[in-house]
C-alpha atoms as a PDB file:
ATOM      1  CA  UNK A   1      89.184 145.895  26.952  1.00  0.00           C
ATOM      2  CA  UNK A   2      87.068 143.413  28.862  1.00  0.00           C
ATOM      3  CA  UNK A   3      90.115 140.882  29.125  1.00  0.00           C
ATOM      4  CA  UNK A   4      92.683 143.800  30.013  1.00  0.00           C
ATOM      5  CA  UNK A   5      90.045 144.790  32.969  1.00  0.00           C
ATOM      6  CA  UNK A   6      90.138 141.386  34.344  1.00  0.00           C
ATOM      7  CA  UNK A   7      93.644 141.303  34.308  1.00  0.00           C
ATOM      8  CA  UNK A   8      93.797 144.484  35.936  1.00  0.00           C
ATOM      9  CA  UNK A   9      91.781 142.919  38.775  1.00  0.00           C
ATOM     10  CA  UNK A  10      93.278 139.953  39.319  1.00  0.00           C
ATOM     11  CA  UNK A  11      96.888 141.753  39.974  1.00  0.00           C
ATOM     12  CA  UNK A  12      95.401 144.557  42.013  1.00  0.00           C
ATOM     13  CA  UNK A  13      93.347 141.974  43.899  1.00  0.00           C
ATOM     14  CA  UNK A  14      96.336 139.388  44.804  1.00  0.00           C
ATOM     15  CA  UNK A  15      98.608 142.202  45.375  1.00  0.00           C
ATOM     16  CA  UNK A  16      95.263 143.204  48.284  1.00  0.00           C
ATOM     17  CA  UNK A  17      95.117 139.897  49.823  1.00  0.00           C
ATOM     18  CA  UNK A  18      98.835 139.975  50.751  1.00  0.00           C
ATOM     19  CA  UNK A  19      97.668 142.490  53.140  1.00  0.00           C
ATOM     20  CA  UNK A  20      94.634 140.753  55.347  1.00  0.00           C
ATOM     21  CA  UNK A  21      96.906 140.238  57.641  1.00  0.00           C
ATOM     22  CA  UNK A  22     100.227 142.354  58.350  1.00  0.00           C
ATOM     23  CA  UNK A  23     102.626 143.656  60.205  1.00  0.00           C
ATOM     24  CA  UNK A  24     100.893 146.001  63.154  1.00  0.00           C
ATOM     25  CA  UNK A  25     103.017 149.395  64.040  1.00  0.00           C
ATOM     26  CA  UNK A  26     103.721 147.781  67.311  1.00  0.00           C
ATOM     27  CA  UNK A  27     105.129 144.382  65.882  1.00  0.00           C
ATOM     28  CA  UNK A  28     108.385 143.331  67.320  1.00  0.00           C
ATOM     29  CA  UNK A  29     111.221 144.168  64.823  1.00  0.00           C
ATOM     30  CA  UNK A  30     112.239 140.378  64.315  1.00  0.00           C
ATOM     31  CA  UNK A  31     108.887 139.588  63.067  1.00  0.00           C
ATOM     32  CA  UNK A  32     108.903 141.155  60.432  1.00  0.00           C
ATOM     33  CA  UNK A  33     110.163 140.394  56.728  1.00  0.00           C
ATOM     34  CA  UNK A  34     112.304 143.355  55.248  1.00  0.00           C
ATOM     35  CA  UNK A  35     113.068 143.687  51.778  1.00  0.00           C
ATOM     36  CA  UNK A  36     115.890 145.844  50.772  1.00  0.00           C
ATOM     37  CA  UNK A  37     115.239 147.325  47.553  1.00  0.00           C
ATOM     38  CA  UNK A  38     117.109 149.258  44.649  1.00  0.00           C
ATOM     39  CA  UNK A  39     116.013 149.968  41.155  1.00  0.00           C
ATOM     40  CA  UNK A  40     118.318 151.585  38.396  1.00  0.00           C
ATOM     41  CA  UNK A  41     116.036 154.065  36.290  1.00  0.00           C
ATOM     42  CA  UNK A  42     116.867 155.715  32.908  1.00  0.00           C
ATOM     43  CA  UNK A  43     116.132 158.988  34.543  1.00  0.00           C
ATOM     44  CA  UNK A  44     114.774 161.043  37.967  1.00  0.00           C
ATOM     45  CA  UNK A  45     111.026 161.398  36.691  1.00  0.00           C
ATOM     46  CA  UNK A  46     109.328 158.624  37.814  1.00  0.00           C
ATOM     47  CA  UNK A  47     106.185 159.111  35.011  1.00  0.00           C
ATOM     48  CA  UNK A  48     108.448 160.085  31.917  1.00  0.00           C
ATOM     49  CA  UNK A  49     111.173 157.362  32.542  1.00  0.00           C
ATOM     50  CA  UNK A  50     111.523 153.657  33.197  1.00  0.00           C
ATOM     51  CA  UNK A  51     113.214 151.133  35.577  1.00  0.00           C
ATOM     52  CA  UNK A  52     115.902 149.272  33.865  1.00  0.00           C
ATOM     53  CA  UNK A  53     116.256 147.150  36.708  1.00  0.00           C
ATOM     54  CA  UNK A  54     115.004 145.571  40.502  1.00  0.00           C
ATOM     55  CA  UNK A  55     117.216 144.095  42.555  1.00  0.00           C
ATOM     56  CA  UNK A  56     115.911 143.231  46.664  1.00  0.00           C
ATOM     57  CA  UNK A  57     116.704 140.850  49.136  1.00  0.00           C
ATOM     58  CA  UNK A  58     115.383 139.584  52.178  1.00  0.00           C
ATOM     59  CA  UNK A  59     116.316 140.853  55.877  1.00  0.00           C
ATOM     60  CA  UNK A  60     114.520 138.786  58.741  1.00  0.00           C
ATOM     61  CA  UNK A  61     115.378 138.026  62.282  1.00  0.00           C
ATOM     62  CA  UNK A  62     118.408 140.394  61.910  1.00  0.00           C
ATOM     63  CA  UNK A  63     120.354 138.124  58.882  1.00  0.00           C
ATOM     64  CA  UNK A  64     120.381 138.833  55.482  1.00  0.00           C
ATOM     65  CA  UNK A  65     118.729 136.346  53.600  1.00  0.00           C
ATOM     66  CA  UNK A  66     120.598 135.210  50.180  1.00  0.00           C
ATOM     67  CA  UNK A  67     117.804 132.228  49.701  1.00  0.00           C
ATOM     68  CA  UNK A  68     115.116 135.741  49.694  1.00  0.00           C
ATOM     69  CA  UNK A  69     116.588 137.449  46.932  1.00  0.00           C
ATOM     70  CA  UNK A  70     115.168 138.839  43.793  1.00  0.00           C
ATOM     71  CA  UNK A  71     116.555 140.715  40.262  1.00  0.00           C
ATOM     72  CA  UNK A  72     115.110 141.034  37.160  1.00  0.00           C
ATOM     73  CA  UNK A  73     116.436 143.325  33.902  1.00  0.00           C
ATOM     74  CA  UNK A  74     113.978 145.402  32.153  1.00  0.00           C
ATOM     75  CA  UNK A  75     113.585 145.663  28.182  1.00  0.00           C
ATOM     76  CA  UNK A  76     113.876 149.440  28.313  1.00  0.00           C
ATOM     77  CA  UNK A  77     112.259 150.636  24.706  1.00  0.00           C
ATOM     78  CA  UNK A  78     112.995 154.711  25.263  1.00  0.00           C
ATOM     79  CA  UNK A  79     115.567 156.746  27.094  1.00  0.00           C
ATOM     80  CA  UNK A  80     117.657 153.572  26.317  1.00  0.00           C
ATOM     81  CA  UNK A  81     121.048 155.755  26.520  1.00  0.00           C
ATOM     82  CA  UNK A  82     121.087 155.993  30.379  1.00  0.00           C
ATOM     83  CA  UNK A  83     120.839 151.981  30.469  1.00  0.00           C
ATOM     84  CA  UNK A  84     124.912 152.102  30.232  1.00  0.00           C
ATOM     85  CA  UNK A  85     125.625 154.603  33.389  1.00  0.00           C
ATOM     86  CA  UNK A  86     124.154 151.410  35.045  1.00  0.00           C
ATOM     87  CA  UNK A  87     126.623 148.681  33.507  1.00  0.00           C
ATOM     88  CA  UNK A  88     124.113 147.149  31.321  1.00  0.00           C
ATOM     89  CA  UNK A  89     124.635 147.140  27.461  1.00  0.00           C
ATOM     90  CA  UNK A  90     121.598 148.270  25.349  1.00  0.00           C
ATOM     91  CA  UNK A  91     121.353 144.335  23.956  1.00  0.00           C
ATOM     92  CA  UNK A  92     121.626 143.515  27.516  1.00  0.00           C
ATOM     93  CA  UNK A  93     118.524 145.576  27.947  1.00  0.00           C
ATOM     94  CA  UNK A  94     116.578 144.348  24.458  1.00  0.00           C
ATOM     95  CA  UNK A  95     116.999 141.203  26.148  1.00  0.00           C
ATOM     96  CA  UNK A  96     115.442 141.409  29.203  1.00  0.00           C
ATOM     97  CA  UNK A  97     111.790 141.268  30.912  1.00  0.00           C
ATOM     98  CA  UNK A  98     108.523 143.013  29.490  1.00  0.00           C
ATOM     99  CA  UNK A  99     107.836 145.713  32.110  1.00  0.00           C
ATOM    100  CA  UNK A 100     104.807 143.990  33.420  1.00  0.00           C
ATOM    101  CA  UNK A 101     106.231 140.614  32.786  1.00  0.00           C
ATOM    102  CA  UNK A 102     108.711 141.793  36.058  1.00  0.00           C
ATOM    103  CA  UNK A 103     106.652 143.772  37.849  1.00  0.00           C
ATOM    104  CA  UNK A 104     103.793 141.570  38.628  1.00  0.00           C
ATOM    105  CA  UNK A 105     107.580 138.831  39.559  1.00  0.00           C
ATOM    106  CA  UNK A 106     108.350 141.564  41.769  1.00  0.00           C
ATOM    107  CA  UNK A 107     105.218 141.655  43.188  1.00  0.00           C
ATOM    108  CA  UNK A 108     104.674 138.125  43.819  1.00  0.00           C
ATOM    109  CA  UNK A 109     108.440 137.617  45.357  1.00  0.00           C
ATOM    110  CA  UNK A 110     107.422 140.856  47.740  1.00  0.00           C
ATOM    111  CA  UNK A 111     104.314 140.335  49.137  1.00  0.00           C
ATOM    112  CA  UNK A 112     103.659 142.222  52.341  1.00  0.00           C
ATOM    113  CA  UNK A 113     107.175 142.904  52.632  1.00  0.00           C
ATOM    114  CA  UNK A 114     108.377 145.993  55.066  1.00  0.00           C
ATOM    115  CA  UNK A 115     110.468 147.693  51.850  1.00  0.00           C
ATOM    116  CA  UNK A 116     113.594 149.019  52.668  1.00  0.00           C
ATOM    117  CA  UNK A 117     115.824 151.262  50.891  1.00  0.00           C
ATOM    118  CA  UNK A 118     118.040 154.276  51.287  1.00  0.00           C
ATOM    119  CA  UNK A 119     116.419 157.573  49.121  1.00  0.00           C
ATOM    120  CA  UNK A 120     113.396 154.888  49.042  1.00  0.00           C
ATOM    121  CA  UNK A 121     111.380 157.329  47.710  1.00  0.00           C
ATOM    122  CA  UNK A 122     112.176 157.294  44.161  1.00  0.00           C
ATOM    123  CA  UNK A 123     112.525 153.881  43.996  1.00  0.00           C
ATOM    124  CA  UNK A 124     108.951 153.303  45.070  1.00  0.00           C
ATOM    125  CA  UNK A 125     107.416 156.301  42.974  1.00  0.00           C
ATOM    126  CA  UNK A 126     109.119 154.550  39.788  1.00  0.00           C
ATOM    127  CA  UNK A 127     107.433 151.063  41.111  1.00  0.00           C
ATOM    128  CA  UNK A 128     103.907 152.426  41.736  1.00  0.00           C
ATOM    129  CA  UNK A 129     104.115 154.563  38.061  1.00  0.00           C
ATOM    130  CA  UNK A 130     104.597 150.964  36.750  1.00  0.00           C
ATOM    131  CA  UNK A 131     101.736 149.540  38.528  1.00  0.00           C
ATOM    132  CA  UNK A 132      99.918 152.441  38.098  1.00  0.00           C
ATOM    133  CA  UNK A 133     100.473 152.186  34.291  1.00  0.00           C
ATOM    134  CA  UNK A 134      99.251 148.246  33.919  1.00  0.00           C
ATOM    135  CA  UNK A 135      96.861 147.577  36.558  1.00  0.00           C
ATOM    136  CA  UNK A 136      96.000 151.157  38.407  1.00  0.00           C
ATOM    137  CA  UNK A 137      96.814 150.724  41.801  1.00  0.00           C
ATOM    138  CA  UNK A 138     100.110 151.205  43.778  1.00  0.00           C
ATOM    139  CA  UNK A 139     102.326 149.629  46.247  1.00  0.00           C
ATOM    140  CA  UNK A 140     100.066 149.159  50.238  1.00  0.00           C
ATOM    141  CA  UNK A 141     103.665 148.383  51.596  1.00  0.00           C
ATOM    142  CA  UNK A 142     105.214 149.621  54.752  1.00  0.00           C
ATOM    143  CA  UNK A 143     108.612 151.731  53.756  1.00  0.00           C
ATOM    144  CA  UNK A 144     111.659 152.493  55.716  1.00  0.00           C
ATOM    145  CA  UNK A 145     114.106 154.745  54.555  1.00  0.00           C
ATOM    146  CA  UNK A 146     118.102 154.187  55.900  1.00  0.00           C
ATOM    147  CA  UNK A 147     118.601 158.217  55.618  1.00  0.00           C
ATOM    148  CA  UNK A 148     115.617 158.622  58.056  1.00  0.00           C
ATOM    149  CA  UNK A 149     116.617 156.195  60.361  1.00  0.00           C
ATOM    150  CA  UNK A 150     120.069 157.189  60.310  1.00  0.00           C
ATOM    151  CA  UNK A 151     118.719 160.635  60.944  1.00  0.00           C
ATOM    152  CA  UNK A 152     116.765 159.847  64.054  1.00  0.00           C
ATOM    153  CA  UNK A 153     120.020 157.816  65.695  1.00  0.00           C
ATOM    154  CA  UNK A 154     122.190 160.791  65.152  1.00  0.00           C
ATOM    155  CA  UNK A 155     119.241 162.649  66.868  1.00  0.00           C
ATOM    156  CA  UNK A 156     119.718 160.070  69.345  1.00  0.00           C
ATOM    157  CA  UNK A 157     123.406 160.355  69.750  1.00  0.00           C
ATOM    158  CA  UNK A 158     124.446 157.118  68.019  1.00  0.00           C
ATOM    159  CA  UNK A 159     126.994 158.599  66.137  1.00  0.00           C
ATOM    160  CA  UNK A 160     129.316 160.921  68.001  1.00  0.00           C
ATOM    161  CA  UNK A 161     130.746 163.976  65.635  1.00  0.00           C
ATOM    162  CA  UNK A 162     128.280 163.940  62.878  1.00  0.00           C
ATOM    163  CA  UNK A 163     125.242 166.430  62.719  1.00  0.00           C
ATOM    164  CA  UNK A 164     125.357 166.827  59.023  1.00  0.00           C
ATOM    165  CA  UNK A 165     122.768 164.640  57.147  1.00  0.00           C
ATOM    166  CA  UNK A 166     125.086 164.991  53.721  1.00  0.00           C
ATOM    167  CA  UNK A 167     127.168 162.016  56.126  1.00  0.00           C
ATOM    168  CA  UNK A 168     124.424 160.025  56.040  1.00  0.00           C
ATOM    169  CA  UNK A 169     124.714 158.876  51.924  1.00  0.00           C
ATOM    170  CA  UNK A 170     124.554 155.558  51.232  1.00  0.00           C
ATOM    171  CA  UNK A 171     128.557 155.923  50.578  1.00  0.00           C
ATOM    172  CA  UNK A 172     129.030 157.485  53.782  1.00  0.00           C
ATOM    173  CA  UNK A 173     127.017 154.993  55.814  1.00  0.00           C
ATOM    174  CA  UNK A 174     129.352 151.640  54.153  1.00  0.00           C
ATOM    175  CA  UNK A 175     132.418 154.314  54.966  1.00  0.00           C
ATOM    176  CA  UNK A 176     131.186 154.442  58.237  1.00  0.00           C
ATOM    177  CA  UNK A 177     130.263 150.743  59.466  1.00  0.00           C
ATOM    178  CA  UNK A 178     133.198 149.086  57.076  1.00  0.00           C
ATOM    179  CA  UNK A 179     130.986 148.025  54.330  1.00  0.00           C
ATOM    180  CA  UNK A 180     133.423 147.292  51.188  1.00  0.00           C
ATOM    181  CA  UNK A 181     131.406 148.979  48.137  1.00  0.00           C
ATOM    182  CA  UNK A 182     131.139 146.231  45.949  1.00  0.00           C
ATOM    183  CA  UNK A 183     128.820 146.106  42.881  1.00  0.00           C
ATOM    184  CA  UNK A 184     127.853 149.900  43.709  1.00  0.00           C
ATOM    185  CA  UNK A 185     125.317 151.774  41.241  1.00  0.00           C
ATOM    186  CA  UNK A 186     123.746 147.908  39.889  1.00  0.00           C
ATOM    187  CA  UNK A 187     120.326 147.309  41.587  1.00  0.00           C
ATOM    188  CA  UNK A 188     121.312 143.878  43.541  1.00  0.00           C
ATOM    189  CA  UNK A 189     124.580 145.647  44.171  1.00  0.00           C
ATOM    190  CA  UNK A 190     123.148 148.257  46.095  1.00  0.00           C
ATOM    191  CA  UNK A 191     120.176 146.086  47.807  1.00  0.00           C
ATOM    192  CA  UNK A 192     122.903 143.697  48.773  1.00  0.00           C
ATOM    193  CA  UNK A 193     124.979 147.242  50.692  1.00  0.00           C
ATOM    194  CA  UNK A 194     121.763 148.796  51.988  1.00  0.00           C
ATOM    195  CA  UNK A 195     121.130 145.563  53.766  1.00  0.00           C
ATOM    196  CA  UNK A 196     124.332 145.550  55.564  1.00  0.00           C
ATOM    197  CA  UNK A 197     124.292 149.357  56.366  1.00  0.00           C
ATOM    198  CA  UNK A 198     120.609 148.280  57.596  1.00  0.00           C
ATOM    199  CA  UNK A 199     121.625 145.775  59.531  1.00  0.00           C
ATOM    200  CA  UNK A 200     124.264 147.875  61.498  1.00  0.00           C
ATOM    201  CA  UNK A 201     121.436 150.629  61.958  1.00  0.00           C
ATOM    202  CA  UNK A 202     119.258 148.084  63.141  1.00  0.00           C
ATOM    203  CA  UNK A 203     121.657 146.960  66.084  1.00  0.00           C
ATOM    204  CA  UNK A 204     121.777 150.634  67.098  1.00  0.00           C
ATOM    205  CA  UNK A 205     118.176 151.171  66.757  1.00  0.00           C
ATOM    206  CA  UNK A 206     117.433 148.323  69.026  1.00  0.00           C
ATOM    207  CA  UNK A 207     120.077 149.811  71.656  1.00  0.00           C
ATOM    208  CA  UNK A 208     118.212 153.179  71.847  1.00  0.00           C
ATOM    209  CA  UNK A 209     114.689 151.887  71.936  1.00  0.00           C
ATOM    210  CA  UNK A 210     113.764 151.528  68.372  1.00  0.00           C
ATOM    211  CA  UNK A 211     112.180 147.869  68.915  1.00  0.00           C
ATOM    212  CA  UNK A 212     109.225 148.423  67.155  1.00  0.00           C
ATOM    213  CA  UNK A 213     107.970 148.610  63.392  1.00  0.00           C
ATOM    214  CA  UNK A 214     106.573 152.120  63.685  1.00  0.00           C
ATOM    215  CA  UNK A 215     109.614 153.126  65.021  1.00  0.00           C
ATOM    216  CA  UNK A 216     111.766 152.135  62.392  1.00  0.00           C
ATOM    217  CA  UNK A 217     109.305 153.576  59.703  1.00  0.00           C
ATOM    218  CA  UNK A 218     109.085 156.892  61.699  1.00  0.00           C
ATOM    219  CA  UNK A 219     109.924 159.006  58.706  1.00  0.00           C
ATOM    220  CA  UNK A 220     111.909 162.398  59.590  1.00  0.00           C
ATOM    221  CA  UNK A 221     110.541 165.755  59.260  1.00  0.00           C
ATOM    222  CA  UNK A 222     113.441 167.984  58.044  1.00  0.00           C
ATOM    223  CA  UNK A 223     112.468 170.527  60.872  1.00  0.00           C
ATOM    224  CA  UNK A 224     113.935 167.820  63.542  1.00  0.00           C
ATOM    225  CA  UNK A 225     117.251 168.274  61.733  1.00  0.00           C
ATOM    226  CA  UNK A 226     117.460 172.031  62.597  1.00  0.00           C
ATOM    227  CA  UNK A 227     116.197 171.485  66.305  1.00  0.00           C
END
């Protein structure tokens, strides 16, 4: 127990240093590291089931950065049925990572990364039930969520004709900025499409105003929707 305690510390406390110095609210978006995120889970209950796999890459400075790119495949022990729906093979799966073999990758390749991701959500309640699990403490990173920010441009006016949010799915948004839907539903698939649907909602963010961090991580209160 004493050398599992140790451990414990010495993630949580790396994974704390990242974080002496950060990104401020009022940072300038193109100082910032993104990292678009997507994880493929056996199930929707972030406690009960496990990420089969991570895939993120890097956004900075308004380009998507290939070199800034991580995956990783998760040895999935239960719920191993769902692992299919996700195009990987259950030896595919007995093959890959121990869980905290890849999460404590993940955390090193993410650092104080801003994390991006459309439904972020789960993705991030899956990562900090992980983290949770081996070392007790979760995720300190910023989160942006496409959907919001999507939500607050159409507020805005950005995108004539469209007032209801189910035309803001990730679908919907590659639909609507000509993003070809390649490697949809596999985790660097996804990361790779989020990015470019990010990117386009980051050109019209800057146009109406949206120059800052906070203002891209503004999440949005379902209230605003009805206004």
């Amino acid at each position: 127990m004493v050398e599992q305690s140790v451990t414990e510390q010495a993630v949580a406390l790396r994974h704390r240093k990242y974080f002496e110095k950060t990104w401020d609210d009022d940072a300038p978006i193109d100082s910032v590291r993104f990292v678009v995120l997507d994880c493929e889970t056996t199930g929707l209950n972030p406690i009960s089931d496990r990420i089969i796999t991570i895939g993120a890459v890097g956004v900075h400075r308004g380009e998507i950065l290939i070199a800034d790119s991580f995956e990783a495949l998760i040895k999935i022990t239960r719920n191993s049925g769902s692992v299919t729906v996700h195009g990987v093979t259950r030896d595919e799966s007995r093959g890959g990572m121990d869980e905290p073999q890849a999460l404590e990758a993940f955390l090193d390749y993410l650092k104080d990364g801003v994390v991006v991701g459309h439904h972020i959500g789960h993705d991030i309640a899956s990562l900090d039930a992980g983290y949770e699990r081996h070392w007790g403490f979760r995720l300190s990173n910023l989160c942006l969520d496409t959907m919001y920010l999507a939500l607050h441009l159409q507020k805005a006016g950005a995108f004539s004709g469209r007032k209801a949010q189910h035309e803001f799915t990730l679908d919907a948004l590659c639909s609507l900025f000509s993003v070809p839907p390649h490697g949809r539903h596999t985790a660097a698939g996804d990361a790779f499409l989020t990015a470019q649907v990010f990117l386009r909602l980051r050109s019209l963010a800057l146009r109406h105003g949206r120059d800052r961090l906070d203002k891209f991580c503004e999440p949005f209160e379902q209230t605003e929707q009805a206004e």
